[in-house]
N, C-alpha and C. Protein backbone atom coordinates (compact mmCIF):
# COMPACT_ATOMS: atom_id res chain seq x y z
N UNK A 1 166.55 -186.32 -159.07
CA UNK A 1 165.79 -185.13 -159.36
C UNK A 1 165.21 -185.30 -160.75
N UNK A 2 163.75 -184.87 -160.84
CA UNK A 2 163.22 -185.43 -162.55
C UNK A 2 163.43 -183.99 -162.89
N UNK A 3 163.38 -184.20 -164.09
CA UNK A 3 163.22 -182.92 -164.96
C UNK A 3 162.16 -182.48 -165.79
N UNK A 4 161.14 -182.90 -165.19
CA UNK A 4 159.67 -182.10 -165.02
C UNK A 4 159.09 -182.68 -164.17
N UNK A 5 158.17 -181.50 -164.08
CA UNK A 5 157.17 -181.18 -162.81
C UNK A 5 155.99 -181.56 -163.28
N UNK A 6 155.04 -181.92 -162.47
CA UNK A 6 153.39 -182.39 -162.86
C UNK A 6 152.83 -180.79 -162.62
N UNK A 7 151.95 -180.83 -163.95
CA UNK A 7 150.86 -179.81 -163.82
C UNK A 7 149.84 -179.54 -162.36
N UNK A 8 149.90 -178.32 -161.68
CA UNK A 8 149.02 -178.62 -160.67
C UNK A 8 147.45 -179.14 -161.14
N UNK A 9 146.77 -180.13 -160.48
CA UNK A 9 145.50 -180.49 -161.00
C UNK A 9 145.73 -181.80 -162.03
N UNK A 10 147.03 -182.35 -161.59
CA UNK A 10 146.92 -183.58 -163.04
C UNK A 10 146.82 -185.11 -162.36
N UNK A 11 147.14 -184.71 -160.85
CA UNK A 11 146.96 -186.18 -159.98
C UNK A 11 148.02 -187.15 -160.63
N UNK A 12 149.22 -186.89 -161.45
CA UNK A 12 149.63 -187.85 -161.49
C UNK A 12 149.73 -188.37 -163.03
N UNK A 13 148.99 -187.76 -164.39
CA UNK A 13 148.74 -188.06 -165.36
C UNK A 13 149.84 -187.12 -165.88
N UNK A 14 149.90 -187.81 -166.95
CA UNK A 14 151.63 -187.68 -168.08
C UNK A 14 151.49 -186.02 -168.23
N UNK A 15 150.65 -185.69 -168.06
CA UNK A 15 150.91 -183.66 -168.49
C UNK A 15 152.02 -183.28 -167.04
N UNK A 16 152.60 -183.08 -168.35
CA UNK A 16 154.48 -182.32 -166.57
C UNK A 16 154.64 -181.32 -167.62
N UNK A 17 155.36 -180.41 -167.08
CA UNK A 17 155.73 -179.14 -167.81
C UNK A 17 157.56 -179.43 -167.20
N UNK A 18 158.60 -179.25 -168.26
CA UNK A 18 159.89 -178.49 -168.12
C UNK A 18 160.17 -178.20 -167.35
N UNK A 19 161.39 -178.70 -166.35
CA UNK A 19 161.93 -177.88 -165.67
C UNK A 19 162.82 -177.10 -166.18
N UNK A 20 162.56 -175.66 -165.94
CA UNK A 20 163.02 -174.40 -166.37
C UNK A 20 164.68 -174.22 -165.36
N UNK A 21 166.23 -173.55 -166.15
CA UNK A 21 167.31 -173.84 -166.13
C UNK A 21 166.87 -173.01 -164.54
N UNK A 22 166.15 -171.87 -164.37
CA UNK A 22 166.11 -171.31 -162.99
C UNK A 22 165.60 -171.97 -161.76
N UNK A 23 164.46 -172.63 -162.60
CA UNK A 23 163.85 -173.20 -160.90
C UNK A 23 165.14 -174.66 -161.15
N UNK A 24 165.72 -175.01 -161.51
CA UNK A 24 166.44 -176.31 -161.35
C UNK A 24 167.66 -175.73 -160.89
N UNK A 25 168.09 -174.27 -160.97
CA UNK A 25 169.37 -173.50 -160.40
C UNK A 25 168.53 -173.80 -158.55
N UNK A 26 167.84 -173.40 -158.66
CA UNK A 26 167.25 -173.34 -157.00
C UNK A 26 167.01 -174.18 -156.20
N UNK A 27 166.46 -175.65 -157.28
CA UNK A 27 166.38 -176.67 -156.31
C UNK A 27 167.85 -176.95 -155.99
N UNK A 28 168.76 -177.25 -156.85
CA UNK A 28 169.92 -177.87 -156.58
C UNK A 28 171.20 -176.74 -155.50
N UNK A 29 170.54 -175.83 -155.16
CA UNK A 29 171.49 -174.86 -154.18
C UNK A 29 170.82 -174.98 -153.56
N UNK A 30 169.36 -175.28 -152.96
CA UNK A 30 168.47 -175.64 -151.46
C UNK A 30 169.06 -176.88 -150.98
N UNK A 31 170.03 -177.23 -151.85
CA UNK A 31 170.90 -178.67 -151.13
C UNK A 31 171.96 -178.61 -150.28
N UNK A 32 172.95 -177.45 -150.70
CA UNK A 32 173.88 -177.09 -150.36
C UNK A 32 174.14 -175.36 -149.53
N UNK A 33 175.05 -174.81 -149.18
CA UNK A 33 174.84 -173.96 -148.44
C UNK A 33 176.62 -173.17 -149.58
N UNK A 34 176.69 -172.47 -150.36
CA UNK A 34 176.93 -171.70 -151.00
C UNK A 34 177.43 -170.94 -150.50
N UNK A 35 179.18 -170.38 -150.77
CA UNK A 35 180.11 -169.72 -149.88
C UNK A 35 180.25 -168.44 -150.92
N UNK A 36 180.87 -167.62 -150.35
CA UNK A 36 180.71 -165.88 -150.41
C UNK A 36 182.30 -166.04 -150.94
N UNK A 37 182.84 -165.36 -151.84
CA UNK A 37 184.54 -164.92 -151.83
C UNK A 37 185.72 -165.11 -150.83
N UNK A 38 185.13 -164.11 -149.83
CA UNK A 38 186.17 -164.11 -148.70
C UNK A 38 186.27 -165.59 -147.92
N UNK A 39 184.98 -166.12 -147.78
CA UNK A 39 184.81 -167.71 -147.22
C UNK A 39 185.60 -168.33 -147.92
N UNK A 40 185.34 -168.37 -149.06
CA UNK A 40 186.31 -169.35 -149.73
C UNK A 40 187.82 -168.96 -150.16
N UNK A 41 187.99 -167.81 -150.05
CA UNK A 41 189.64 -167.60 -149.71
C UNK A 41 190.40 -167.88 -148.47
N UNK A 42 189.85 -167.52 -147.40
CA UNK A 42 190.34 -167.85 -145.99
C UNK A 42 189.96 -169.02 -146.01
N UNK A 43 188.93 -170.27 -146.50
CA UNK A 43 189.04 -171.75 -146.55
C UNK A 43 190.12 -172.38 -147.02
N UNK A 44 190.61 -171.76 -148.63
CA UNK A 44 191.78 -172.17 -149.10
C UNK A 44 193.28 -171.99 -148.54
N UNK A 45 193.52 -170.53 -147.78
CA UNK A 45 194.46 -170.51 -146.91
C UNK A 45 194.71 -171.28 -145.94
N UNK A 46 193.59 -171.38 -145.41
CA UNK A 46 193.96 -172.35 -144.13
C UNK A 46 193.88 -173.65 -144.28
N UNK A 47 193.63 -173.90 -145.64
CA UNK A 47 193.83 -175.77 -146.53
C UNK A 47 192.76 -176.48 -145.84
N UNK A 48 191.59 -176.34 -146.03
CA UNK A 48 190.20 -176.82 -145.29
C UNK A 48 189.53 -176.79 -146.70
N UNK A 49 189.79 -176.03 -147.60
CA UNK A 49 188.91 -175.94 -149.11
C UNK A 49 189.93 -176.24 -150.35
N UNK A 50 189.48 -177.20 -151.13
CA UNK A 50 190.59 -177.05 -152.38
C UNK A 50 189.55 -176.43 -153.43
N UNK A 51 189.85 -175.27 -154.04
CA UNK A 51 189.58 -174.47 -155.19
C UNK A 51 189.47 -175.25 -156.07
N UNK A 52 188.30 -175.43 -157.41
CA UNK A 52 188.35 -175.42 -157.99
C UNK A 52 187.86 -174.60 -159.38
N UNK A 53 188.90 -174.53 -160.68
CA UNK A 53 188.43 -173.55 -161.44
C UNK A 53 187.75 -174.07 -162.78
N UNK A 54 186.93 -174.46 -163.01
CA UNK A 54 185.87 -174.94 -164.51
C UNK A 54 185.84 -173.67 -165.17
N UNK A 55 186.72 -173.01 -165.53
CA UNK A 55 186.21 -171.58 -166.65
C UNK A 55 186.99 -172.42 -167.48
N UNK A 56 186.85 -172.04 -168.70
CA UNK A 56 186.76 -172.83 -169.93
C UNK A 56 188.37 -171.73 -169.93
N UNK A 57 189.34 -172.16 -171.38
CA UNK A 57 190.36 -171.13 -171.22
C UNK A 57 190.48 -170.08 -171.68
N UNK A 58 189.72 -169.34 -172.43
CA UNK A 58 189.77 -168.34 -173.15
C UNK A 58 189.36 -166.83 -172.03
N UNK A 59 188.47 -167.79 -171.29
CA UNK A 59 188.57 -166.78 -170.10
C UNK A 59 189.16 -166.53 -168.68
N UNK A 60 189.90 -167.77 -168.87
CA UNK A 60 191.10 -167.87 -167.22
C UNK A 60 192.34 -167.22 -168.30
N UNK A 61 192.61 -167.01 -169.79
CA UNK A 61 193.43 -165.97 -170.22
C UNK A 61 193.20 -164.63 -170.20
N UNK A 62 191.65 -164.38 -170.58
CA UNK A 62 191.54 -163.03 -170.63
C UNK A 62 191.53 -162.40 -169.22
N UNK A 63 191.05 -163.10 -168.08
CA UNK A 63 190.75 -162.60 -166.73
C UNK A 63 192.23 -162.79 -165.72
N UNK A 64 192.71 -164.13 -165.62
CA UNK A 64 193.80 -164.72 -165.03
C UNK A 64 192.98 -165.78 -163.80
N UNK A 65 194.14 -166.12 -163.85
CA UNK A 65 193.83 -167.42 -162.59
C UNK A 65 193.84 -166.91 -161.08
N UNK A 66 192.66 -167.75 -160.27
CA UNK A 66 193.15 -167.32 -158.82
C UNK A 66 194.42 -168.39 -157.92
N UNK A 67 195.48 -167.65 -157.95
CA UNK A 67 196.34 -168.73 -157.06
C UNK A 67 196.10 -169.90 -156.23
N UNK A 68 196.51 -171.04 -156.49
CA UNK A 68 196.68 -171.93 -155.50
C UNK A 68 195.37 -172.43 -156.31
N UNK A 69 194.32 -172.53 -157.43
CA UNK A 69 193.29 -173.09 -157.39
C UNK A 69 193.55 -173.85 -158.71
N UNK A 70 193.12 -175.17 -158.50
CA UNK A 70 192.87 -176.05 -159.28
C UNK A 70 191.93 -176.01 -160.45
N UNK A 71 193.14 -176.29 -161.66
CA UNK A 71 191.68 -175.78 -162.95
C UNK A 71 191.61 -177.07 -163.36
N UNK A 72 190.47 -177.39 -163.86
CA UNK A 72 189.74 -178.60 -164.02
C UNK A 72 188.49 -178.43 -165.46
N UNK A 73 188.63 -178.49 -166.26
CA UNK A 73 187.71 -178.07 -167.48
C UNK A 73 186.63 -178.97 -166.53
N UNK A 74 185.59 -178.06 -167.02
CA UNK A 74 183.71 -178.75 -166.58
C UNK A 74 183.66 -180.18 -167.11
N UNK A 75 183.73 -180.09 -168.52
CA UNK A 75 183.71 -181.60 -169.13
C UNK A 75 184.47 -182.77 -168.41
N UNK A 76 185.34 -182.73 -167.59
CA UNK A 76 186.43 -183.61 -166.85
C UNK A 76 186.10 -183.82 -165.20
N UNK A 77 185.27 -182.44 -165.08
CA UNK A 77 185.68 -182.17 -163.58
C UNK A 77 184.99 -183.70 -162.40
N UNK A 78 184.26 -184.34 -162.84
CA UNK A 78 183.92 -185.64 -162.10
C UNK A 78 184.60 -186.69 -162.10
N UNK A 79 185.12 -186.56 -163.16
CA UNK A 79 186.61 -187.59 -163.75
C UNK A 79 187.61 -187.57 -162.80
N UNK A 80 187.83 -186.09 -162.56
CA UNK A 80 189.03 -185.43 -161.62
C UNK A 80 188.93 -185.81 -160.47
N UNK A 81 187.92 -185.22 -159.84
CA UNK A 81 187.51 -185.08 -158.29
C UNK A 81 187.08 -186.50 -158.12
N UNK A 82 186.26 -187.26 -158.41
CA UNK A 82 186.17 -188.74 -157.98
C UNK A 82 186.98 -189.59 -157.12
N UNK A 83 187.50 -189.90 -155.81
CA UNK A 83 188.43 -190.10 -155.30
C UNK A 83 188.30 -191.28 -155.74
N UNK A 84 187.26 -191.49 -156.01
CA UNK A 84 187.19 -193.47 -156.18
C UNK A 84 187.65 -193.75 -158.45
N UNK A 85 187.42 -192.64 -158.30
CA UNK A 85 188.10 -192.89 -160.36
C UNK A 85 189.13 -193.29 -160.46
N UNK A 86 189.43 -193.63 -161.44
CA UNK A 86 191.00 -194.22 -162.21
C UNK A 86 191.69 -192.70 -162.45
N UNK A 87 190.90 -191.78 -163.01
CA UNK A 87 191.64 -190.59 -163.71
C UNK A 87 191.61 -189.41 -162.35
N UNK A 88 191.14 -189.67 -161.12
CA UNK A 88 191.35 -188.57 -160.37
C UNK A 88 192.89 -188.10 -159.83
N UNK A 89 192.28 -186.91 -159.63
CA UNK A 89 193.68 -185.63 -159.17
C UNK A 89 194.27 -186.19 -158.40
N UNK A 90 195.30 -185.99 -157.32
CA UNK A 90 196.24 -186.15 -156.57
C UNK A 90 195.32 -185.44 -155.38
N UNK A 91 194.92 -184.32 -155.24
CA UNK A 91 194.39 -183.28 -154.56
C UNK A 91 192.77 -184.34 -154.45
N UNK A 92 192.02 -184.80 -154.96
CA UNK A 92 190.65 -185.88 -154.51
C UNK A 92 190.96 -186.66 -153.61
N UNK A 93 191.31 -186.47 -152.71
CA UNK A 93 191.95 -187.53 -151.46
C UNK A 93 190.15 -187.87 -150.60
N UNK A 94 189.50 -187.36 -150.37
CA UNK A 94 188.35 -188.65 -149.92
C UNK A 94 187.00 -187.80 -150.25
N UNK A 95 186.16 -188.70 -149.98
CA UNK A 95 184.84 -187.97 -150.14
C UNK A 95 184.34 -187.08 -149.29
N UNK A 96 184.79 -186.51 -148.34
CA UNK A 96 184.78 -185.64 -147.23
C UNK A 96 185.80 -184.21 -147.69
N UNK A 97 186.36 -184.37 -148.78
CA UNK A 97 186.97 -183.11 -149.27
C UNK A 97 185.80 -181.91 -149.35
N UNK A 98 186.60 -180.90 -148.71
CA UNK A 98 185.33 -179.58 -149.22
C UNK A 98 186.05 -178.98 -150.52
N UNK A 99 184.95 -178.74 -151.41
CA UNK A 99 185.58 -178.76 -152.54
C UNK A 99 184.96 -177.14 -152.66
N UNK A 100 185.21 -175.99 -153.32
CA UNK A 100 184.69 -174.93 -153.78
C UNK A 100 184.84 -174.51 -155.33
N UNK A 101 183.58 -175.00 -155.92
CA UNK A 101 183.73 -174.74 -157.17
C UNK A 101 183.85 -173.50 -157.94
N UNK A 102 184.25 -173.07 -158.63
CA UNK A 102 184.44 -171.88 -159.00
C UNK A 102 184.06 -171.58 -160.90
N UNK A 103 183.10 -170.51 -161.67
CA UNK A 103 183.06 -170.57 -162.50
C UNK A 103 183.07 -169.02 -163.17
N UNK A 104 182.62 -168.82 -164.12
CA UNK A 104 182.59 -167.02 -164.54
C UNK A 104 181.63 -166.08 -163.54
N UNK A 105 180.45 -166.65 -163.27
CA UNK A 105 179.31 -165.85 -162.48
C UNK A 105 178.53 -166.63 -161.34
N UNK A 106 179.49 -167.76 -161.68
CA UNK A 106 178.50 -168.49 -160.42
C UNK A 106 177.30 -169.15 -160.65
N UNK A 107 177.31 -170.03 -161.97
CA UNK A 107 175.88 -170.77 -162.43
C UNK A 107 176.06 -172.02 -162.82
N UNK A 108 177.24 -172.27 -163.62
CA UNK A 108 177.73 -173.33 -164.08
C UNK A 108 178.03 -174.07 -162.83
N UNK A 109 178.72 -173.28 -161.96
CA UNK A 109 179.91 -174.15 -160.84
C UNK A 109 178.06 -174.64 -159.56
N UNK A 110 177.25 -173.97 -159.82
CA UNK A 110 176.00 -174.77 -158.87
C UNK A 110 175.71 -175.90 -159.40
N UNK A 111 175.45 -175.97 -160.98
CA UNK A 111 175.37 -177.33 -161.50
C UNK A 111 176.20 -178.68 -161.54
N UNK A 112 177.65 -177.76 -161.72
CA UNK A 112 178.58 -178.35 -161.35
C UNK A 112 179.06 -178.96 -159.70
N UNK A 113 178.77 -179.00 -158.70
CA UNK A 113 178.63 -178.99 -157.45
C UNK A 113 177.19 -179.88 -157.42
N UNK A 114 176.48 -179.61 -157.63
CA UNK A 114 175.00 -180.74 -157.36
C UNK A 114 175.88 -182.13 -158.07
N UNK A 115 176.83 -181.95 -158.86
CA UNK A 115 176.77 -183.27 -159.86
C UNK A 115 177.75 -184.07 -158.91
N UNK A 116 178.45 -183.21 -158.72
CA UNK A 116 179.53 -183.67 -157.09
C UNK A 116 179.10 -184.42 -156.31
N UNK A 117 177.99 -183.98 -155.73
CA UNK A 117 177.47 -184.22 -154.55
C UNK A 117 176.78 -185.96 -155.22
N UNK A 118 176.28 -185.71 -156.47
CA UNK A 118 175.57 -187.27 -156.57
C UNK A 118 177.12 -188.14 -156.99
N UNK A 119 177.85 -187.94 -156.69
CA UNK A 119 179.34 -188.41 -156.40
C UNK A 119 179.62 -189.19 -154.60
N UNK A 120 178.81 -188.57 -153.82
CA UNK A 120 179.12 -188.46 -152.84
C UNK A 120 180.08 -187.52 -152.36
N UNK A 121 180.13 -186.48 -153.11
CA UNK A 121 181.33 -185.68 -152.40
C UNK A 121 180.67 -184.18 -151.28
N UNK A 122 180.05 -184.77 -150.78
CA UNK A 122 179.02 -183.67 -149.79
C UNK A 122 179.23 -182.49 -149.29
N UNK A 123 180.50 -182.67 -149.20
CA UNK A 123 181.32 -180.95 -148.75
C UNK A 123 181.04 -180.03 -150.08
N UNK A 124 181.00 -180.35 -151.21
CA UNK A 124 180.79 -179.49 -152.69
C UNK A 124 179.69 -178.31 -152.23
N UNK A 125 180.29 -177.52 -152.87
CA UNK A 125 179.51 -175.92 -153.09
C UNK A 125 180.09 -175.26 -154.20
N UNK A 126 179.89 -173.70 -154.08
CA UNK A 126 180.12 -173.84 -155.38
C UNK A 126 179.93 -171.55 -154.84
N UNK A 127 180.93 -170.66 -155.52
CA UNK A 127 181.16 -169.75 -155.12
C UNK A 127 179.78 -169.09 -155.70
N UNK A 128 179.52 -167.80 -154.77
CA UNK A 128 178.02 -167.03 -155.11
C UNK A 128 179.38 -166.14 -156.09
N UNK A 129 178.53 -165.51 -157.06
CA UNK A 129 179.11 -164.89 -157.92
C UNK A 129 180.17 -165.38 -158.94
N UNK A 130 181.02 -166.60 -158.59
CA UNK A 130 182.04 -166.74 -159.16
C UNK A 130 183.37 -166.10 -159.41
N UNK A 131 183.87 -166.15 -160.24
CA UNK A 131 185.29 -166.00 -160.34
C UNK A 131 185.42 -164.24 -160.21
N UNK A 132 183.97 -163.88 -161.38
CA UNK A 132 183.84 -162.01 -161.24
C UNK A 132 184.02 -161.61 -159.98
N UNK A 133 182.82 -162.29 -158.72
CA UNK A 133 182.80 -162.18 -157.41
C UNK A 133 184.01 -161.90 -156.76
N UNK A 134 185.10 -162.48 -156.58
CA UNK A 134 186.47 -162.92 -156.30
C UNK A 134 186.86 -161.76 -157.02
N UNK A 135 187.40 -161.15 -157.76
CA UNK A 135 187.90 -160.46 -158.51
C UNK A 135 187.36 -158.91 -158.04
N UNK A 136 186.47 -158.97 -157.94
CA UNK A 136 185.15 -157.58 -157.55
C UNK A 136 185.62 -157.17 -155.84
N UNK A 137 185.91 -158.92 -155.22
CA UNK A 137 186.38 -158.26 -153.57
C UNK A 137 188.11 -158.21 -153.32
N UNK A 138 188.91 -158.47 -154.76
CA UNK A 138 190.08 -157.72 -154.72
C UNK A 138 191.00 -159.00 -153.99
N UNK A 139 190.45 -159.27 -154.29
CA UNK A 139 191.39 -161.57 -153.90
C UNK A 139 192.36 -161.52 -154.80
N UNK A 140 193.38 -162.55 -154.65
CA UNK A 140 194.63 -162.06 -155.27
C UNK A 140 193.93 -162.64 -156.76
N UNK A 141 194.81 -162.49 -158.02
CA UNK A 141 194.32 -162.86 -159.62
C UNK A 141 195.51 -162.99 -160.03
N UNK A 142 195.84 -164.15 -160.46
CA UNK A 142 197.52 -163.84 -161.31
C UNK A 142 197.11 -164.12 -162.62
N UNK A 143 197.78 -163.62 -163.62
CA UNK A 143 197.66 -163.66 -164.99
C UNK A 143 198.14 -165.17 -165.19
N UNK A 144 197.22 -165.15 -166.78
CA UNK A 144 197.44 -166.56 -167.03
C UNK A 144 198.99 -166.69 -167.63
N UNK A 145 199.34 -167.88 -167.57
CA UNK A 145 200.67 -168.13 -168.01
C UNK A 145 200.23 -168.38 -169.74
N UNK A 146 201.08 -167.89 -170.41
CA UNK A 146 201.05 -168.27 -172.13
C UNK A 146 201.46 -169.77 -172.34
């Protein structure tokens, strides 16, 4: 994916304009098909989805964690999930894992999820709303541990 676009009318000549953080939010979710709260809770129950949580910590303290989900700082999270890395999780068992990313509102974890996917990890998505989302439809939340 480049990160600019050609001017309409340039045939091809060096004038590109920026891709802007919104239209690059859009191309990279026209890739994938983006799960709702409840989807991705009844995925994780029935062990078909492993959770993951990229909120940085100041806000998996102030908010709490969702049970059973894997926190993974953003900066790491390809490190982690990589089944083929030296430093991956226990839980990265193949490239066919459906993974559900999870972040504060649901913006980070789309970017985060496209980066997956150029991983080969194709099942990656990434929750609409995020962690608020989850929290808003009353999914369990346990406080963070000190």
């Amino acid at each position: 994916m480049s990160g600019t676009i050609e001017q309409p009318g340039t045939k091809g000549a060096t004038a590109a304009r920026p891709l802007g953080i919104d239209e690059l939010l859009e191309r990279v979710r026209a890739g994938y098909r983006r799960v709702e709260a409840q989807e991705a809770h009844e995925a994780a129950q029935s062990g078909d989805a492993l959770l993951v949580d990229i909120r940085y910590a100041a806000l998996r303290d102030r908010d709490g964690l969702i049970p059973g989900a894997v926190v993974v700082e953003r900066n790491e999270l390809e490190w982690r999930l990589d089944p083929q890395g030296s430093h991956h999780l226990p839980e990265a068992t193949g490239h066919d894992l459906r993974i559900v990313v999870i972040c504060n509102e649901g913006y980070a974890s789309s970017l985060a999820a496209a980066s997956l996917h150029q991983l080969g990890l194709h099942r990656a998505t990434d929750l609409v709303g995020g962690f608020q989302a989850w929290r808003a439809e009353g999914l369990p939340v346990s406080p963070a541990t000190p």
